[in-house]
Protein backbone atom coordinates (compact mmCIF):
# COMPACT_ATOMS: atom_id res chain seq x y z
CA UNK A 1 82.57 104.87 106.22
CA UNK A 2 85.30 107.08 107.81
CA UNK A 3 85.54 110.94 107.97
CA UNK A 4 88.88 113.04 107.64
CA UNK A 5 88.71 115.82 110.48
CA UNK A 6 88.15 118.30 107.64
CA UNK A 7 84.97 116.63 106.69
CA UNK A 8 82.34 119.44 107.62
CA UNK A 9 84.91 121.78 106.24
CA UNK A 10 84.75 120.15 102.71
CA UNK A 11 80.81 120.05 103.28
CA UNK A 12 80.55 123.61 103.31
CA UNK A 13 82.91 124.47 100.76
CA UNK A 14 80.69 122.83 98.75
CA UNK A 15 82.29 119.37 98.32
CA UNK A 16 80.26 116.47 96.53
CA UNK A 17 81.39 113.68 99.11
CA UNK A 18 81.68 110.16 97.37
CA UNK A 19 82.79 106.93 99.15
CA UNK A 20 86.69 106.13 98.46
CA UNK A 21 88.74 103.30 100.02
CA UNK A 22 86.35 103.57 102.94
CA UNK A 23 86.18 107.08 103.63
CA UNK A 24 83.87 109.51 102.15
CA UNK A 25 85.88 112.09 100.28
CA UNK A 26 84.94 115.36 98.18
CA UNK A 27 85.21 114.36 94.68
CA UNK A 28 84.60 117.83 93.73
CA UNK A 29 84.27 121.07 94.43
CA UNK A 30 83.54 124.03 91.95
CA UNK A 31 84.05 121.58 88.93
CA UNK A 32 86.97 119.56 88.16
CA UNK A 33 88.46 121.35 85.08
CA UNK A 34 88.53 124.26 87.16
CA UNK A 35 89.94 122.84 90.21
CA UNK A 36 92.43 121.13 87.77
CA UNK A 37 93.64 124.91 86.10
CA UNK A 38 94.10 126.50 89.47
CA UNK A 39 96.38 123.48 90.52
CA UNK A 40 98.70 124.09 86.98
CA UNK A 41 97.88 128.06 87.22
CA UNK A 42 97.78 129.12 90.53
CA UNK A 43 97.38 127.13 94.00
CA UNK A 44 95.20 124.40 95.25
CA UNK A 45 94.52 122.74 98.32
CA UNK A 46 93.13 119.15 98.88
CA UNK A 47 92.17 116.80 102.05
CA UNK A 48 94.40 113.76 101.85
CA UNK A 49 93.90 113.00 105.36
CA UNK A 50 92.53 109.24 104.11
CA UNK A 51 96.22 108.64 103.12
CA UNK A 52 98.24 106.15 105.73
CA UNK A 53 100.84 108.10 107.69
CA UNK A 54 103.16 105.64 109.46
CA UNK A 55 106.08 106.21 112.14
CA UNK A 56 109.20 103.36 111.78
CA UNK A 57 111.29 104.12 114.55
CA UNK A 58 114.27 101.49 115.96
CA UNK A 59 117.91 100.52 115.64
CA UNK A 60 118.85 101.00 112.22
CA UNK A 61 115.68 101.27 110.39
CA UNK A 62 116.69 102.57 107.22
CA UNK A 63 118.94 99.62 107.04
CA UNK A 64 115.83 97.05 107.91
CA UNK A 65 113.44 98.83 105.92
CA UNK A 66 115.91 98.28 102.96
CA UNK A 67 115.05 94.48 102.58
CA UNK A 68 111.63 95.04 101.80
CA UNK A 69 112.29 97.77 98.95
CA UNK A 70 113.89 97.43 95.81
CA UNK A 71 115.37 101.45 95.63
CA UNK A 72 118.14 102.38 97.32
CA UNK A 73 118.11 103.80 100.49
CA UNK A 74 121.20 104.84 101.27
CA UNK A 75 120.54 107.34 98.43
CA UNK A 76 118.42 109.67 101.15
CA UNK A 77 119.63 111.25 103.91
CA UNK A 78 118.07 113.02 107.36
CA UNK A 79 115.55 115.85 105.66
CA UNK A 80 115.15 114.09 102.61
CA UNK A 81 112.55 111.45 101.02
CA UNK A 82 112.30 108.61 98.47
CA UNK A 83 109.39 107.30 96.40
CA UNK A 84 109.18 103.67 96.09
CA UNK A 85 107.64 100.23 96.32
CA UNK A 86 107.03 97.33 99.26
CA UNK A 87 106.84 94.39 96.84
CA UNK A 88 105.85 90.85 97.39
CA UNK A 89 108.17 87.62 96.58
CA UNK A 90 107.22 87.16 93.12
CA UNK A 91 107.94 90.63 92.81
CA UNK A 92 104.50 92.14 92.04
CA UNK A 93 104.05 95.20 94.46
CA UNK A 94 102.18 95.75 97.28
CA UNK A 95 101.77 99.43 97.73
CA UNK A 96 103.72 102.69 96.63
CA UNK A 97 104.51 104.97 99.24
CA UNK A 98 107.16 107.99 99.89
CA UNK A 99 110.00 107.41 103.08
CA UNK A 100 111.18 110.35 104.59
CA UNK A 101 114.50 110.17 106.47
CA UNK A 102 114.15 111.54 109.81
CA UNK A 103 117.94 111.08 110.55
CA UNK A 104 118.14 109.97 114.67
CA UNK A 105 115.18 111.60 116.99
CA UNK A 106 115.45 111.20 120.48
CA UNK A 107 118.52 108.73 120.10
CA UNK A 108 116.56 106.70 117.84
CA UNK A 109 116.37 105.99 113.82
CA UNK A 110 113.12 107.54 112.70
CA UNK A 111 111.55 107.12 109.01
CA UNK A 112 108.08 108.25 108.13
CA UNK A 113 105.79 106.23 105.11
CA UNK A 114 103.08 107.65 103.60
CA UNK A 115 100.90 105.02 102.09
CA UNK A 116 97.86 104.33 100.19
CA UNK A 117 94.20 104.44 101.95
CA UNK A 118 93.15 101.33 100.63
CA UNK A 119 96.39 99.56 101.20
CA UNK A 120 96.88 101.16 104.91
CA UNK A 121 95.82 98.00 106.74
CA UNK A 122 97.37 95.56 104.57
CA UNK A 123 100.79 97.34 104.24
CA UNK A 124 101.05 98.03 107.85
CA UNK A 125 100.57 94.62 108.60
CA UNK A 126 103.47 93.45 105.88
CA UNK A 127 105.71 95.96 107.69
CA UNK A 128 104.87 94.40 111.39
CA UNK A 129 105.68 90.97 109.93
CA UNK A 130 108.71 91.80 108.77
CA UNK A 131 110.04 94.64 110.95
CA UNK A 132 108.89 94.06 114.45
CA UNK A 133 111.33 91.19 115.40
CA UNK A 134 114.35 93.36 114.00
CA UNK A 135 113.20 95.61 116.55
CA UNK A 136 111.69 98.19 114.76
CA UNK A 137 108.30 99.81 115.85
CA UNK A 138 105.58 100.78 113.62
CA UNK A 139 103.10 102.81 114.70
CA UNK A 140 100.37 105.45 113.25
CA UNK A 141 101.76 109.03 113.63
CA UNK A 142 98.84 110.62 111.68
CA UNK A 143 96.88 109.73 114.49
CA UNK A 144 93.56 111.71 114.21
CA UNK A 145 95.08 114.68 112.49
CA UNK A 146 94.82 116.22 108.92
CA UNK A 147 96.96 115.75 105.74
CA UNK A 148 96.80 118.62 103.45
CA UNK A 149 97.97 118.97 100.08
CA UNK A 150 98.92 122.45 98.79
CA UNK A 151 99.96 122.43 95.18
CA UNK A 152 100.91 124.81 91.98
CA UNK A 153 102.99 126.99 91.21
CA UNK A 154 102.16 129.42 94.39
CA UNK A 155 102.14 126.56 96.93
CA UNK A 156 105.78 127.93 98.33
CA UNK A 157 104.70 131.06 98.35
CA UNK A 158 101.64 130.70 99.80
CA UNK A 159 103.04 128.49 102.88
CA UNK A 160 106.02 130.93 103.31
CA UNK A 161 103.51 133.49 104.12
CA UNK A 162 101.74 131.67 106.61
CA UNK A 163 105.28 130.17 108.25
CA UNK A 164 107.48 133.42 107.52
CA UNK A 165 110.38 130.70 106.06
CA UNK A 166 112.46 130.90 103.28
CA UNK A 167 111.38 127.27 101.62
CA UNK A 168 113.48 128.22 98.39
CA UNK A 169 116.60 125.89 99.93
CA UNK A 170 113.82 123.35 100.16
CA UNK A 171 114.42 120.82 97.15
CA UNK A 172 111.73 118.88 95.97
CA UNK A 173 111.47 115.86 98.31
CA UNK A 174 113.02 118.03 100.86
CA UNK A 175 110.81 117.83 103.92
CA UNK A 176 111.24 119.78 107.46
CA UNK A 177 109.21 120.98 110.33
CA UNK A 178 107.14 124.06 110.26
CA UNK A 179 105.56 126.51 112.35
CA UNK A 180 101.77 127.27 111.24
CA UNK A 181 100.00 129.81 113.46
CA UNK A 182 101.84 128.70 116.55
CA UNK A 183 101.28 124.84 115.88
CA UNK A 184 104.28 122.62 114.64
CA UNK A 185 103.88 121.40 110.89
CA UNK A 186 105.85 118.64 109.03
CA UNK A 187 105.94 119.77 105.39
CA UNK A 188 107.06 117.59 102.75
CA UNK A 189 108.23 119.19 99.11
CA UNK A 190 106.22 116.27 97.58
CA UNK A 191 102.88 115.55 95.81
CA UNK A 192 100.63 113.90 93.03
CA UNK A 193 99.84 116.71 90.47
CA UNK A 194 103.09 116.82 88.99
CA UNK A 195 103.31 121.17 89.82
CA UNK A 196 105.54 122.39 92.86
CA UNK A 197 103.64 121.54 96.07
CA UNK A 198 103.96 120.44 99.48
CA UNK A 199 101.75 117.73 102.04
CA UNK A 200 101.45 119.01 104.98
CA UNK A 201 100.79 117.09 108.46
CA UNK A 202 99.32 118.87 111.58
CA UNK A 203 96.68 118.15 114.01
CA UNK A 204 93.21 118.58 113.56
CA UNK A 205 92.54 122.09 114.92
CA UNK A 206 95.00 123.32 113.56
CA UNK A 207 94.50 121.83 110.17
CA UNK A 208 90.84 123.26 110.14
CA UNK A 209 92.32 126.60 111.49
CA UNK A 210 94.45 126.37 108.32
CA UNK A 211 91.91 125.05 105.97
CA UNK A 212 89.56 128.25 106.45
CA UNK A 213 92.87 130.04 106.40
CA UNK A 214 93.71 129.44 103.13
CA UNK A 215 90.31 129.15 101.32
CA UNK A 216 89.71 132.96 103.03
CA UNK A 217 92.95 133.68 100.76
CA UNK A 218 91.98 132.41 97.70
CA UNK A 219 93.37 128.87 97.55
CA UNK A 220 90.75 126.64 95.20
CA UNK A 221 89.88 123.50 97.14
CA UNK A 222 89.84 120.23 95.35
CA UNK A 223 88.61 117.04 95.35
CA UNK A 224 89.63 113.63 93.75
CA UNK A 225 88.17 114.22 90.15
CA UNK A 226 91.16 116.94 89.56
CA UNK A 227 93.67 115.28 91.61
CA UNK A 228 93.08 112.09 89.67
CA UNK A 229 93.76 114.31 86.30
CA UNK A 230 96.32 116.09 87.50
CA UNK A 231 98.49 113.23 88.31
CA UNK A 232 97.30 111.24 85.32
CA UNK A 233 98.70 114.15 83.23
CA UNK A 234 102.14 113.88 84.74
CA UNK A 235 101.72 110.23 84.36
CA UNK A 236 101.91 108.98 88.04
CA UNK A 237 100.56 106.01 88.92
CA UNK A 238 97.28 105.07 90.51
CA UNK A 239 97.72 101.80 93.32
CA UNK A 240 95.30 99.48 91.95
CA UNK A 241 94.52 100.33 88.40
CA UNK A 242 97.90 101.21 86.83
CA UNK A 243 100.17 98.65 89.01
CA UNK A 244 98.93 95.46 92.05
CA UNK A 245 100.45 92.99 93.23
CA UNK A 246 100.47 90.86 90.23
CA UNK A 247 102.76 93.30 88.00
CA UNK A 248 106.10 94.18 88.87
CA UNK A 249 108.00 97.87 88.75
CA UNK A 250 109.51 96.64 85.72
CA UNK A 251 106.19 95.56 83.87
CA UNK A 252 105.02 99.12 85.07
CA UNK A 253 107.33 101.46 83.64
CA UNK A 254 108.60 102.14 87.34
CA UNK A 255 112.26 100.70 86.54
CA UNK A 256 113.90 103.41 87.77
CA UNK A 257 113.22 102.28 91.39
CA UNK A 258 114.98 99.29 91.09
CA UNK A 259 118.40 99.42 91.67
CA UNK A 260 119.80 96.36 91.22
CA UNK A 261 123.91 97.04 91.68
CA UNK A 262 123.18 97.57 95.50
CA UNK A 263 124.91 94.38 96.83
CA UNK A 264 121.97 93.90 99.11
CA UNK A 265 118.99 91.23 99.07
CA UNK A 266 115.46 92.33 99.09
CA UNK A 267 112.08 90.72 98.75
CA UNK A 268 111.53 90.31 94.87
CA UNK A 269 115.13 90.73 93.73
CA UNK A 270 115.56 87.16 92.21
CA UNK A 271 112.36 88.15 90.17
CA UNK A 272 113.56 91.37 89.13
CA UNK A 273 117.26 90.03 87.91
CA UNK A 274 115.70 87.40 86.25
CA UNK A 275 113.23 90.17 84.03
CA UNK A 276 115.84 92.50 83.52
CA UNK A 277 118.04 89.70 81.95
CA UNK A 278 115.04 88.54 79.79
CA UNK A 279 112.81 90.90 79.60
CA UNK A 280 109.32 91.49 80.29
CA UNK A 281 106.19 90.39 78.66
CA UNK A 282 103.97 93.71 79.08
CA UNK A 283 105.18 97.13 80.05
CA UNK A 284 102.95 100.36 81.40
CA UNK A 285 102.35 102.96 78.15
CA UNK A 286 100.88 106.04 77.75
CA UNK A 287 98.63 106.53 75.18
CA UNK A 288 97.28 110.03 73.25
CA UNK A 289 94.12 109.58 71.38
CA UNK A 290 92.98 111.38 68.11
CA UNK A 291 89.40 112.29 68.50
CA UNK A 292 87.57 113.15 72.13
CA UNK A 293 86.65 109.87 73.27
CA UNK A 294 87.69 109.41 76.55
CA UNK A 295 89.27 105.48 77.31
CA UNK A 296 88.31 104.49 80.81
CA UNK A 297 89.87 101.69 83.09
CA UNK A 298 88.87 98.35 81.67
CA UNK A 299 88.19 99.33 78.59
CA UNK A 300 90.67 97.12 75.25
CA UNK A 301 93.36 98.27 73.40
CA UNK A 302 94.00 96.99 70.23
CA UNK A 303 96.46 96.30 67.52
CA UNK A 304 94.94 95.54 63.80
CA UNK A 305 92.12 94.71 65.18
CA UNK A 306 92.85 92.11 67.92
CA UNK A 307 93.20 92.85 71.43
CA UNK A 308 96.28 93.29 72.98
CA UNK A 309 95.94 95.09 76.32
CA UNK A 310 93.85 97.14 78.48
CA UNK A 311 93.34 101.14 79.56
CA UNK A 312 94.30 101.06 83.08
CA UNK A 313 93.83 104.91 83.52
CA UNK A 314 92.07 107.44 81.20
CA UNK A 315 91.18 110.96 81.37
CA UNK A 316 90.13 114.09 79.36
CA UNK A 317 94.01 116.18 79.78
CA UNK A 318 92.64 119.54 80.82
CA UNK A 319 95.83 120.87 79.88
CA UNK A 320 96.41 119.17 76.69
CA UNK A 321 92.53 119.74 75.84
CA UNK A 322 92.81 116.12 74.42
CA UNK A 323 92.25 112.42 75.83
CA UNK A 324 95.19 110.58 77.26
CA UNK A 325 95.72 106.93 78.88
CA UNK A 326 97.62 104.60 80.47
CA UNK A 327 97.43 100.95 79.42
CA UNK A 328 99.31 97.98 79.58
CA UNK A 329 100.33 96.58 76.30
CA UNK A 330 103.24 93.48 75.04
CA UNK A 331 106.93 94.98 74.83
CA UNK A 332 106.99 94.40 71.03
CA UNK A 333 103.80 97.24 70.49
CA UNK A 334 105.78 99.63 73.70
CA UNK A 335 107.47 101.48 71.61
CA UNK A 336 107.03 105.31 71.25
CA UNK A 337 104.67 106.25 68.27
CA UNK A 338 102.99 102.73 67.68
CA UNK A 339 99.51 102.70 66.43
CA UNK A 340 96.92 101.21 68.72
CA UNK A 341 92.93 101.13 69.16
CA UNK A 342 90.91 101.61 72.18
CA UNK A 343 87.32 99.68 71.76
CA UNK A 344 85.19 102.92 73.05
CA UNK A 345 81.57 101.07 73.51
CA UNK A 346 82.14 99.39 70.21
CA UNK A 347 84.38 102.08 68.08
CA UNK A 348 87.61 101.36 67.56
CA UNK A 349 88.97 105.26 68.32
CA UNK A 350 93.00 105.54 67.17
CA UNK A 351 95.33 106.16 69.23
CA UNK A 352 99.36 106.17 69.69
CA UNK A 353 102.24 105.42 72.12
CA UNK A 354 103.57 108.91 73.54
CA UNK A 355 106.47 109.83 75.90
CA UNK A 356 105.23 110.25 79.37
CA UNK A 357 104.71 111.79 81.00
CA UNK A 358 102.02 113.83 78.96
CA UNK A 359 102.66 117.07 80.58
CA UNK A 360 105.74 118.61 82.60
CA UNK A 361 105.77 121.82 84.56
CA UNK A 362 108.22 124.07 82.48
């Protein structure tokens, strides 16, 4: 089982480490409702050093890169970052992961993934196969340092007190080198909570250093329990549970990363044109449920009785104070406000189809 370099740190903040994707993780820290309302109220921190943090650097590696994605790159420029998908040749996808454009560094094309921890082997492995003989070298930049997520509403201000920058010109998915206490920083305007935020790579002492910094100053640390709320809440996917390799961006409500009038081939494409032309058979929902009955991953969905689908992703919505879900159901029940059933250990509890995602920083 691995350790993240802020390990002890989390220990005696007192995190309740779990194993996850092979590393063992703080799950929790004062509670995870209350880690959850500093995130949306205030600030919070969390250790996402498990997360894969790759270095793509060669002769036109946007443009190489390209074939393997179905969004369009071109879209992105030096200092700015996409979120989308490596899929697989029947179009089911491999990973999701965010590619910041590093413009040319040292004469040279530079692009930075960040990738799932469970994935990290498997994806950078795809990438090799397909990249190194176009010249393109892949290589771990993380490289024994510390990923830290700060996120809410007082994330900018918080980290333009500790660099003394203006980050208000900073859009989200803007990303750019910091100085932290003398030690460089890349900060990225991105994260999974669906609040203002940034992730944060540095090395490991002075991650730590920065770590006791900001839990000295009030910051909440949080584990996985509210991060896995938090995003559910503004609907974002989970690798694994709400999407794999056998369903497709289209089948997962992630459409809007395909962009099929780029006049360039990727791996999948032919699958994609042929759903968009006729459609798909299931599609990614979000689901609100009446009572307080919580629908976990696995459990059915129904429609008049009969199963239909299954909860891929279900929470208690902290800031909704009511259950919500993902689950993948047939395109005829998709639409918004059809009645459905979750079978909660043998009661059928009601719920419906609601716009995602459930809740949107104003």
């Amino acid at each position: 089982m691995h350790r993240t370099p802020l390990h002890e740190l989390c220990c005696a903040a007192g995190g309740r480490m779990v194993p996850f994707a092979g590393w063992e993780m703080a799950v929790q820290f004062g509670g995870v409702i209350a880690e959850h309302k500093a995130v949306r109220q205030s600030c919070g921190m969390f250790d996402i050093s498990h997360m894969g943090f790759l270095k793509l650097e060669g002769p036109g590696a946007k443009d190489k890169l390209q074939g393997l994605v179905p969004s369009d790159l071109q879209r992105i420029g030096p200092g700015e970052a996409a979120y989308t998908v490596l899929l697989n040749e029947a179009g089911g996808i491999i990973d999701d992961l965010i590619i910041y454009d590093n413009g040319v560094v040292a004469g040279v094309d530079q692009l930075y993934a960040v990738i799932n921890a469970a994935c990290a082997d498997a994806d950078t492995a795809w990438l090799e196969q397909h990249l190194l003989a176009a010249g393109i070298e892949i290589s771990n930049h993380k490289a024994g340092g510390i990923l830290l997520a700060l996120q809410g509403p007082e994330a900018a201000e918080r980290l333009e007190q500790l660099s003394g920058e203006d980050l208000s010109g900073l859009p989200r998915f803007g990303h750019r080198q910091l100085q932290i206490n003398g030690s460089a920083v890349f900060a990225g305007r991105t994260g999974y909570t669906g609040e203002d935020g940034f992730e944060l790579l540095l090395s490991a002492p002075a991650g730590q250093a920065l770590w006791q910094q900001l839990l000295e100053a009030g910051v909440t640390p949080c584990g996985l329990g509210a991060r896995d709320s938090l995003r559910l809440e503004a609907a974002m996917h989970l690798y694994g549970s709400d999407m794999n390799s056998t369903t497709s961006p289209l089948e997962a409500s992630l459409g809007w990363l395909v962009h099929l009038e780029m006049p360039i081939d990727f791996i999948g494409r032919e699958v994609l044109e042929q759903q968009t032309n006729q459609g798909v058979a299931q599609r990614l929902v979000g689901l609100q449920l009446n009572g307080r009955a919580i629908a976990r991953h696995g459990y059915p969905v129904l429609h008049n009785s009969e199963v239909v689908g299954e909860i891929t992703s279900g929470s208690w919505a902290p800031s909704l104070e009511l259950p919500i879900a993902l689950a993948y159901v047939p395109t005829a029940l998709a639409k918004l406000g059809t009645e459905l059933s979750v079978d909660i250990r043998g009661r059928q509890e009601p719920a419906q189809v609601v716009k995602r995602p459930f809740y949107r920083r104003s």
